[in-house]
PDB file of N, CA and C in Angstrom:
ATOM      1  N   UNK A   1    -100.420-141.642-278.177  1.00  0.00           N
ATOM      2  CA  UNK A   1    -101.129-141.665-276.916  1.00  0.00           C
ATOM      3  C   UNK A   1    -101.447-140.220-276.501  1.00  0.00           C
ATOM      4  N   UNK A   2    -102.647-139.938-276.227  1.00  0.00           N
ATOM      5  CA  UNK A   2    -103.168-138.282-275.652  1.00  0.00           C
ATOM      6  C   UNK A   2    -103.113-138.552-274.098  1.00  0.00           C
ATOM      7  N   UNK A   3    -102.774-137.659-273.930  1.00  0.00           N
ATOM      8  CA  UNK A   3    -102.751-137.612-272.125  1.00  0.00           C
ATOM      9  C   UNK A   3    -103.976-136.356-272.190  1.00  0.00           C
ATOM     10  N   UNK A   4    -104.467-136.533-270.733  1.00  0.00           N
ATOM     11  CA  UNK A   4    -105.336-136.422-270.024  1.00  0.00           C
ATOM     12  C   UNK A   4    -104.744-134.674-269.592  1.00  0.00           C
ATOM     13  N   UNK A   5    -105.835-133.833-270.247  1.00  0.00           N
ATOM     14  CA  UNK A   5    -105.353-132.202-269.664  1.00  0.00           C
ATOM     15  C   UNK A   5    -105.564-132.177-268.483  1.00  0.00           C
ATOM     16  N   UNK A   6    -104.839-131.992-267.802  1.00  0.00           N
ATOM     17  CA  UNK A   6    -104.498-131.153-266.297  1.00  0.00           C
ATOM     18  C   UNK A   6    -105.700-129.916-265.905  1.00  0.00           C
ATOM     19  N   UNK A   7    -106.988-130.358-265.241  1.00  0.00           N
ATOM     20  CA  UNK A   7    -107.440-129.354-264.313  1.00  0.00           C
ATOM     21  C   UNK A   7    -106.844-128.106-263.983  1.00  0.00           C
ATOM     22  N   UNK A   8    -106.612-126.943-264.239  1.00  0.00           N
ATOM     23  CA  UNK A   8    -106.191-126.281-263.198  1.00  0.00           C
ATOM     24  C   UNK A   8    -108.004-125.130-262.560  1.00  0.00           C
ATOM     25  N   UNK A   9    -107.202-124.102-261.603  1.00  0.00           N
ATOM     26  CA  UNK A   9    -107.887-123.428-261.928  1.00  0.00           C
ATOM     27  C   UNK A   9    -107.494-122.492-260.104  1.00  0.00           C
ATOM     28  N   UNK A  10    -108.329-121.542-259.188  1.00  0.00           N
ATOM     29  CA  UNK A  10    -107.950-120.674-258.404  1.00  0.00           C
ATOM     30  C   UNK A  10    -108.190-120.494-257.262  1.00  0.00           C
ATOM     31  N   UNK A  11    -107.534-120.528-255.820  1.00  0.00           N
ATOM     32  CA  UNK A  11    -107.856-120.708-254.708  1.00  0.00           C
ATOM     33  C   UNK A  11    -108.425-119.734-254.033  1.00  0.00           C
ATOM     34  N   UNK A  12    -109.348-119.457-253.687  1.00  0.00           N
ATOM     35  CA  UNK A  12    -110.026-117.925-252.951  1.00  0.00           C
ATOM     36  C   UNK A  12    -110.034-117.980-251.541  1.00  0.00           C
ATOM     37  N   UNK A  13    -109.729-117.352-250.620  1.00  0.00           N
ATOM     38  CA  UNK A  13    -109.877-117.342-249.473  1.00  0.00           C
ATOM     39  C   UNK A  13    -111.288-116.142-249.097  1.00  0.00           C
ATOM     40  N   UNK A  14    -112.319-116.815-248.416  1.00  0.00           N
ATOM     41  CA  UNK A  14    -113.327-116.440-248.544  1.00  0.00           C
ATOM     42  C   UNK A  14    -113.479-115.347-246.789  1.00  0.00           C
ATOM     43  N   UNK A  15    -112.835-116.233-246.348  1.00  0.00           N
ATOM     44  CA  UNK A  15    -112.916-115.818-245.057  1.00  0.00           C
ATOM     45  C   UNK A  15    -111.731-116.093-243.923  1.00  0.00           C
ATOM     46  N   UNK A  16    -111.942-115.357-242.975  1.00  0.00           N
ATOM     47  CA  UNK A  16    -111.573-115.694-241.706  1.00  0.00           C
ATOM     48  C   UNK A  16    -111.572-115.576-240.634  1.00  0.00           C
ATOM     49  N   UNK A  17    -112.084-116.205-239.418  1.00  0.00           N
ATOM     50  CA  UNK A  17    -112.735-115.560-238.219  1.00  0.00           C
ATOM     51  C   UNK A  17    -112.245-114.900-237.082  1.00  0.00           C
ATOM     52  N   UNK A  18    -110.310-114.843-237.279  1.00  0.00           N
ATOM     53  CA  UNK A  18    -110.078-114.026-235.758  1.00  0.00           C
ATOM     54  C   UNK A  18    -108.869-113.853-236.237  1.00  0.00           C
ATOM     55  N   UNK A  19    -108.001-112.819-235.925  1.00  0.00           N
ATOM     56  CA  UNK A  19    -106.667-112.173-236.188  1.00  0.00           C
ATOM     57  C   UNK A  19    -105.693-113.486-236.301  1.00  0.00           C
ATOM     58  N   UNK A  20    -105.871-114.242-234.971  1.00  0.00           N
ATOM     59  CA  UNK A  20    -105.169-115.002-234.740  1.00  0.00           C
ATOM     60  C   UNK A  20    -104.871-116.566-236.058  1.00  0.00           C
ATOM     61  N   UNK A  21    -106.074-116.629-236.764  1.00  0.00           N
ATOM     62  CA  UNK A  21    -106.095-117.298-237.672  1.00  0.00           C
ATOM     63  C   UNK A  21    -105.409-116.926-239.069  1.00  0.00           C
ATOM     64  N   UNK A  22    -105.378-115.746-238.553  1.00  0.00           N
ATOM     65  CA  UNK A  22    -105.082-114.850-239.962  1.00  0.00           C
ATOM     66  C   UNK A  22    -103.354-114.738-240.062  1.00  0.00           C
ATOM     67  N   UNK A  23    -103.039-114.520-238.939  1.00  0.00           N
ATOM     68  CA  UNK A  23    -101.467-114.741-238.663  1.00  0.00           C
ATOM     69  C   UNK A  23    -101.084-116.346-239.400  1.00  0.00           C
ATOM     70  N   UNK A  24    -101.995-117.584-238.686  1.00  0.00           N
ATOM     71  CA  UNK A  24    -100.945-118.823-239.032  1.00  0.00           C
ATOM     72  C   UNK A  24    -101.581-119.092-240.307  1.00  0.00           C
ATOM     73  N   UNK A  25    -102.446-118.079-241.161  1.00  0.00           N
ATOM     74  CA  UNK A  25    -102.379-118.436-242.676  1.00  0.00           C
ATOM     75  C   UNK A  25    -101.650-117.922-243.282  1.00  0.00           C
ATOM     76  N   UNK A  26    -101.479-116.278-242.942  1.00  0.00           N
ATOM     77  CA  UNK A  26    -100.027-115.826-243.532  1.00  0.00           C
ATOM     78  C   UNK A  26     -98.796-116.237-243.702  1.00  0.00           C
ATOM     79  N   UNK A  27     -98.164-116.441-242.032  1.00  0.00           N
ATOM     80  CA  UNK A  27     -97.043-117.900-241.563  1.00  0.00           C
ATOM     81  C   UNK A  27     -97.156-118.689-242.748  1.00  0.00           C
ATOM     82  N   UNK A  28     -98.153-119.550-243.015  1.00  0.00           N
ATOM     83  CA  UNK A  28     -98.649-120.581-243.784  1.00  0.00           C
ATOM     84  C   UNK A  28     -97.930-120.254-245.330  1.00  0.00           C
ATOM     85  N   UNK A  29     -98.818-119.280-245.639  1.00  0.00           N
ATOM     86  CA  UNK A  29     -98.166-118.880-246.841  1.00  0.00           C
ATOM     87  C   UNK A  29     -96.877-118.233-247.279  1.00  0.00           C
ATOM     88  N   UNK A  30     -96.801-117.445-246.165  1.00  0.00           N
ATOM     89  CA  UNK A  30     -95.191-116.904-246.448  1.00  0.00           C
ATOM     90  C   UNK A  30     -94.252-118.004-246.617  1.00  0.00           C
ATOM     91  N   UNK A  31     -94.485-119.325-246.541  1.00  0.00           N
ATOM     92  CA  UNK A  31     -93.690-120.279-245.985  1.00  0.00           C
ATOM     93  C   UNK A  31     -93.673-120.944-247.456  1.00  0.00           C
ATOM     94  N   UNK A  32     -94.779-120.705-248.657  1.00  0.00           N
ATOM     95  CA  UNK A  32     -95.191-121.501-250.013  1.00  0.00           C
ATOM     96  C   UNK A  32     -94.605-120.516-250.536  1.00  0.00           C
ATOM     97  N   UNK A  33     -95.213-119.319-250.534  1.00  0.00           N
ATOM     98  CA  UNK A  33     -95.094-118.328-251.865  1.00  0.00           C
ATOM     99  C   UNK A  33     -93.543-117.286-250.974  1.00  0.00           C
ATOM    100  N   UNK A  34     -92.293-117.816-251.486  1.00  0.00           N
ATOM    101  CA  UNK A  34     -90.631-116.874-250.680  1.00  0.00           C
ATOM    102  C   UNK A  34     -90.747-115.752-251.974  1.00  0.00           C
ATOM    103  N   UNK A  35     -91.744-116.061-252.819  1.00  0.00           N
ATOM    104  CA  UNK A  35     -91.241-114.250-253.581  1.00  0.00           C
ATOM    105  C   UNK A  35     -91.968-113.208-252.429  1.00  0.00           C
ATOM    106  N   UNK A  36     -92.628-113.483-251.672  1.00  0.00           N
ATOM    107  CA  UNK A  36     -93.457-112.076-251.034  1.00  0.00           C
ATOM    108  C   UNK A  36     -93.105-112.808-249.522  1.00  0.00           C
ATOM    109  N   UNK A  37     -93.002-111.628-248.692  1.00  0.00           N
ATOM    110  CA  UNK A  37     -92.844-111.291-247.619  1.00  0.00           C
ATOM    111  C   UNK A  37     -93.802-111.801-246.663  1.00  0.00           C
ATOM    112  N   UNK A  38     -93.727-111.990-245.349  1.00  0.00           N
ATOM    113  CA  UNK A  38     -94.511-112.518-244.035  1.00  0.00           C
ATOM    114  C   UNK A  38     -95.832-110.992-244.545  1.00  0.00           C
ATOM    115  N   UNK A  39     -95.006-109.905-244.398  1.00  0.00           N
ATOM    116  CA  UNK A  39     -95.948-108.855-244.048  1.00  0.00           C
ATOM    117  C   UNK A  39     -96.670-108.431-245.173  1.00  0.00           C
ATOM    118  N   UNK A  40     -96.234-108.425-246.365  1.00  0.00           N
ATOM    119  CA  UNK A  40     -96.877-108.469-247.562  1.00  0.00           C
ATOM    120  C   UNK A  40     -98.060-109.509-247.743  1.00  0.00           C
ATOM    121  N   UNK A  41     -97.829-110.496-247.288  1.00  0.00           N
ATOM    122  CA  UNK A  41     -98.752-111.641-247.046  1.00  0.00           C
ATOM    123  C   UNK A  41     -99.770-111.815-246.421  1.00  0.00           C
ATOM    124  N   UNK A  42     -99.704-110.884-244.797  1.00  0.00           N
ATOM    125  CA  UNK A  42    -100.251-110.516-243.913  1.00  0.00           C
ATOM    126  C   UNK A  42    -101.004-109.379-244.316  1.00  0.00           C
ATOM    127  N   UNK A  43    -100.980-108.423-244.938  1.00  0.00           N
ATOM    128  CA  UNK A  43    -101.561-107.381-245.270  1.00  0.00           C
ATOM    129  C   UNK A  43    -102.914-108.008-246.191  1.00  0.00           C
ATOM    130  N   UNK A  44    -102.436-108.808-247.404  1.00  0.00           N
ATOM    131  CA  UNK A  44    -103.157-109.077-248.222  1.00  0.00           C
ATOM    132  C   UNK A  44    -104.312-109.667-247.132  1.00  0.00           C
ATOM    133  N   UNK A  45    -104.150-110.795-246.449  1.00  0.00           N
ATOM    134  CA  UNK A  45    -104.983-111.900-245.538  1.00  0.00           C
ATOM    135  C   UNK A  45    -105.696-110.957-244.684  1.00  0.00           C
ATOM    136  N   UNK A  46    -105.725-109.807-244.253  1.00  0.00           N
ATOM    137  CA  UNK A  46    -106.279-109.406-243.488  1.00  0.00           C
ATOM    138  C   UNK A  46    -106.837-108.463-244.156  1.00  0.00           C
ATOM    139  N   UNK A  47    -107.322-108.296-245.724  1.00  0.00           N
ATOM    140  CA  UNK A  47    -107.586-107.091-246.637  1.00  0.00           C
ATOM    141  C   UNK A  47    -109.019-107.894-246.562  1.00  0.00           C
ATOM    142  N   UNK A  48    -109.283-107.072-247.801  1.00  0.00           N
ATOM    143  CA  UNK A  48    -110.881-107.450-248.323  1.00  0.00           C
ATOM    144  C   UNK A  48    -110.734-108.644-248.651  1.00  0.00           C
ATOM    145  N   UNK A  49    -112.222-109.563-248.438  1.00  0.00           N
ATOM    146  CA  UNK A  49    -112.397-110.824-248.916  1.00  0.00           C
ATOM    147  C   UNK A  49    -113.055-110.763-249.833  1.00  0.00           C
ATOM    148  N   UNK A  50    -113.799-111.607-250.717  1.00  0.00           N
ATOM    149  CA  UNK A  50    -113.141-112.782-250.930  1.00  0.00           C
ATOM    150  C   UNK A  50    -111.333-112.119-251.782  1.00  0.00           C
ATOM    151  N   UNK A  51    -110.522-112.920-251.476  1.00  0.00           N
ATOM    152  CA  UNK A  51    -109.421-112.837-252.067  1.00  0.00           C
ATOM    153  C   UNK A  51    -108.613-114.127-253.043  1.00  0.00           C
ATOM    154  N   UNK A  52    -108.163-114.164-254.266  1.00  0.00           N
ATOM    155  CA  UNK A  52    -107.924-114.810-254.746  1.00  0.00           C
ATOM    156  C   UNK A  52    -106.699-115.033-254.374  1.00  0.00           C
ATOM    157  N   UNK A  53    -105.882-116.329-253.703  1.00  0.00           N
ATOM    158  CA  UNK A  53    -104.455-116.690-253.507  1.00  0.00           C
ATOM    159  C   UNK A  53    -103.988-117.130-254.650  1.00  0.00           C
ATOM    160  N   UNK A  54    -104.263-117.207-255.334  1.00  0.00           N
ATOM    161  CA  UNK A  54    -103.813-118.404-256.471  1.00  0.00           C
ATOM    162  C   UNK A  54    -104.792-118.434-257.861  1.00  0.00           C
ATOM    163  N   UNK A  55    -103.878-118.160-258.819  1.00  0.00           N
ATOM    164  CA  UNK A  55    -104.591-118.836-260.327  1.00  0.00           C
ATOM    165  C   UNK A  55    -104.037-119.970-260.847  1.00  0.00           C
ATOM    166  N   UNK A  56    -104.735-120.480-261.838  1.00  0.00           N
ATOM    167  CA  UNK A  56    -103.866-121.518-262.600  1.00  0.00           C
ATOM    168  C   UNK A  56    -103.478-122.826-261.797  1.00  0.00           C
ATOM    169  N   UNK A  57    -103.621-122.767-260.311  1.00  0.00           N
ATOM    170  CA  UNK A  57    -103.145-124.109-259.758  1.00  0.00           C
ATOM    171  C   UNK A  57    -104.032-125.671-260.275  1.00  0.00           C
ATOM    172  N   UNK A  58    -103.012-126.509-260.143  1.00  0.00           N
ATOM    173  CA  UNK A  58    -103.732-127.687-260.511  1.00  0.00           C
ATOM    174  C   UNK A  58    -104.707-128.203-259.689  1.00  0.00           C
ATOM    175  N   UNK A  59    -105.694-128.967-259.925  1.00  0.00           N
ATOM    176  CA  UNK A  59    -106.776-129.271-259.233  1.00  0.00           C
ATOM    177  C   UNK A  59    -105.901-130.218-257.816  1.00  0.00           C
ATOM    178  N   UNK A  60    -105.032-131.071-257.952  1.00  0.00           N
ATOM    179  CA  UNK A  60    -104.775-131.399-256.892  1.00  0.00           C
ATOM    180  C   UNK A  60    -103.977-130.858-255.738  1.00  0.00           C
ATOM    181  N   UNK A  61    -102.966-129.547-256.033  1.00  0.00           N
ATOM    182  CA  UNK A  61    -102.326-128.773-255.623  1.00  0.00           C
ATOM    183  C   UNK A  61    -103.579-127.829-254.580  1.00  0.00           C
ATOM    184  N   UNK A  62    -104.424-127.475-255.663  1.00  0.00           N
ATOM    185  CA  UNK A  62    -105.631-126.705-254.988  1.00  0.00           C
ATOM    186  C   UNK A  62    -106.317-126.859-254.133  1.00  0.00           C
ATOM    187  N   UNK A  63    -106.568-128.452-254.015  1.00  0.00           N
ATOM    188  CA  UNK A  63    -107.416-128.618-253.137  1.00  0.00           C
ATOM    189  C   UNK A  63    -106.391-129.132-251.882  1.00  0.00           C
ATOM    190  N   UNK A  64    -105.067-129.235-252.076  1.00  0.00           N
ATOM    191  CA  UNK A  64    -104.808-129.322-250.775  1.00  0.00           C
ATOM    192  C   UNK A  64    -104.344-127.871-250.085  1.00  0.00           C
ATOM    193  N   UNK A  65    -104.398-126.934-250.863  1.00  0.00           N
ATOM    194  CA  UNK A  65    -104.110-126.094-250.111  1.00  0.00           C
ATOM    195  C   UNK A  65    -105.449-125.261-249.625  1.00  0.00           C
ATOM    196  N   UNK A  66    -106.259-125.330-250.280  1.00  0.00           N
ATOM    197  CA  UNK A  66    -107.743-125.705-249.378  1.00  0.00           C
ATOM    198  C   UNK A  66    -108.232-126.248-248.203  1.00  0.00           C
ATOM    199  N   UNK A  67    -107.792-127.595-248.548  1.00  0.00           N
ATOM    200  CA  UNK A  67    -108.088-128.847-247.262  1.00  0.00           C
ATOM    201  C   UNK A  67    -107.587-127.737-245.963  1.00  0.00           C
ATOM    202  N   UNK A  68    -105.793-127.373-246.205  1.00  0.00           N
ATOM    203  CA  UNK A  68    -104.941-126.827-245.204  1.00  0.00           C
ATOM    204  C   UNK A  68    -105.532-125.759-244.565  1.00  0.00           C
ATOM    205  N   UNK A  69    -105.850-124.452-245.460  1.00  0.00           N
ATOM    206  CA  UNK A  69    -106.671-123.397-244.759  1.00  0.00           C
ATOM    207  C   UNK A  69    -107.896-123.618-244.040  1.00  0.00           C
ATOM    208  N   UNK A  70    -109.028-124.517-244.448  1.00  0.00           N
ATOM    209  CA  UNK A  70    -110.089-124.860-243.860  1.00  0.00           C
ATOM    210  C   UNK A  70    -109.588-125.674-242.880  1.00  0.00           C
ATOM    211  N   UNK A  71    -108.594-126.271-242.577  1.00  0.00           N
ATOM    212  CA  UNK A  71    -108.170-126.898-241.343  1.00  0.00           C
ATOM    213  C   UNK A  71    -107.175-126.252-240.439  1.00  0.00           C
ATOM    214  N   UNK A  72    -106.945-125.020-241.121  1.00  0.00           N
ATOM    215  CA  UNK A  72    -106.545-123.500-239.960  1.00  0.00           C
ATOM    216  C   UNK A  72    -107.717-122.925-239.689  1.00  0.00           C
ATOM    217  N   UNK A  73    -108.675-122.636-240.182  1.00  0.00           N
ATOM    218  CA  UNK A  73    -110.324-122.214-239.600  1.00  0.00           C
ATOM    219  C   UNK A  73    -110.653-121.300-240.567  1.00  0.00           C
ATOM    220  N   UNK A  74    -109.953-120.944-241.835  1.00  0.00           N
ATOM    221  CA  UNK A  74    -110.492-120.325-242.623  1.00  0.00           C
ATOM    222  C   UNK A  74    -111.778-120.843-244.109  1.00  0.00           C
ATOM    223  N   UNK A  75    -111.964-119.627-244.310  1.00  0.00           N
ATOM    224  CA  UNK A  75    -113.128-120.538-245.087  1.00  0.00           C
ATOM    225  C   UNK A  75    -112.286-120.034-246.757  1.00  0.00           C
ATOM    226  N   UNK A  76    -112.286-121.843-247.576  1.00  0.00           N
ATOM    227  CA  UNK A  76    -111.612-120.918-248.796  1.00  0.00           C
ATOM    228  C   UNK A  76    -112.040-122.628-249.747  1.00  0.00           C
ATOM    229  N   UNK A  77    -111.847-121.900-251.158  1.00  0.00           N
ATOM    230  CA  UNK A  77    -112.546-122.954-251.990  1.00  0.00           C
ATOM    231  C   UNK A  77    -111.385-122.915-253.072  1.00  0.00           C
ATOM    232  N   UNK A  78    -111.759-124.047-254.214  1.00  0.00           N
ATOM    233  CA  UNK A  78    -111.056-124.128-254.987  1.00  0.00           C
ATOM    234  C   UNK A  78    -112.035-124.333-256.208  1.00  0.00           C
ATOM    235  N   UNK A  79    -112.171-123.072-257.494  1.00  0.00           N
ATOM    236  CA  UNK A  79    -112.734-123.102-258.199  1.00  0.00           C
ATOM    237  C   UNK A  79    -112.356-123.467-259.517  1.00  0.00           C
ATOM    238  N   UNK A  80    -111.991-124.657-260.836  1.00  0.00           N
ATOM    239  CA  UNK A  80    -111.658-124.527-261.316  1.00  0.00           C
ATOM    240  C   UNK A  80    -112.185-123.637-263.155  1.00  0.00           C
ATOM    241  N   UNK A  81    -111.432-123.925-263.937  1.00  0.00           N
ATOM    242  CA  UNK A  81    -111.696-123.054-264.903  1.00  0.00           C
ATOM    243  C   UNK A  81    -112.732-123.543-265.934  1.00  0.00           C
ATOM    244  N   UNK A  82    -113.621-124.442-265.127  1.00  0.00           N
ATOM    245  CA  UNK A  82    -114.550-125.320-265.480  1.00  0.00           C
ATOM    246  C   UNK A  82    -115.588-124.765-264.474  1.00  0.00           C
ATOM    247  N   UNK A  83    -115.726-123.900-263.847  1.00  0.00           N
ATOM    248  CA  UNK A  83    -116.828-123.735-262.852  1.00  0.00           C
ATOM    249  C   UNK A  83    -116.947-124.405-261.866  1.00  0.00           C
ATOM    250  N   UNK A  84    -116.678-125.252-261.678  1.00  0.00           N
ATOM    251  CA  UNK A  84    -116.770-126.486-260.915  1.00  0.00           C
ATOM    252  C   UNK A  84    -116.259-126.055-259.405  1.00  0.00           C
ATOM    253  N   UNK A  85    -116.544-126.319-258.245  1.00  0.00           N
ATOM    254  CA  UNK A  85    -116.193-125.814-256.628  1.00  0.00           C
ATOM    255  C   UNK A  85    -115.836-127.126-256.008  1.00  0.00           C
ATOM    256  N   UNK A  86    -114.750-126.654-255.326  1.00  0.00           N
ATOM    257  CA  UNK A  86    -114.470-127.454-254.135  1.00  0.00           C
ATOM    258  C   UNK A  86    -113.991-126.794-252.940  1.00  0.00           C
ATOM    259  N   UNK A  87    -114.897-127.516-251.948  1.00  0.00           N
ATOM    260  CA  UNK A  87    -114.396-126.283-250.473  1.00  0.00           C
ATOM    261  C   UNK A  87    -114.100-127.546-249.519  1.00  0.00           C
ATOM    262  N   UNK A  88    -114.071-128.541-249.452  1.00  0.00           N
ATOM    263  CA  UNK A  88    -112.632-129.115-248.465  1.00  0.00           C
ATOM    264  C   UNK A  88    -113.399-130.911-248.577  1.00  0.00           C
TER     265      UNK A  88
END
């Protein structure tokens, strides 16, 4: 029996429109990724965009952590290693 390869591919955070958003995505993430710091986290989120959060995630992992940021007010997609886009 062949199983079915696993999608993966990378979450970009494209944008974000006010400090305040930028805090509860950091929050957000500091809370997923405990190897890095609130402020390490915070630095990155408030750096240059587009920014890549993530490689390699699975397509369903990806897009919910997509869904989540675009439903904090940021703008962010999930591209996999197929070209292929998803933004929420």
């Amino acid at each position: 029996m062949v199983m079915a390869e696993t999608i993966k591919g990378r979450v970009v955070l494209k944008s974000v429109p006010n400090r305040e958003t930028e805090e509860k995505i950091a929050e957000y993430l500091a809370n997923i990724y405990r190897d890095c710091s609130y402020i390490e986290i915070a630095c990155l989120v408030t750096g240059k965009k587009p920014l890549t959060l993530v490689q390699g995630i699975t397509d369903e992992n990806g897009k919910k952590l997509v869904f989540d940021l675009n439903k904090m007010g940021a703008q962010a997609f999930f591209r996999t290693n197929l070209n292929t886009l998803y933004t929420n």
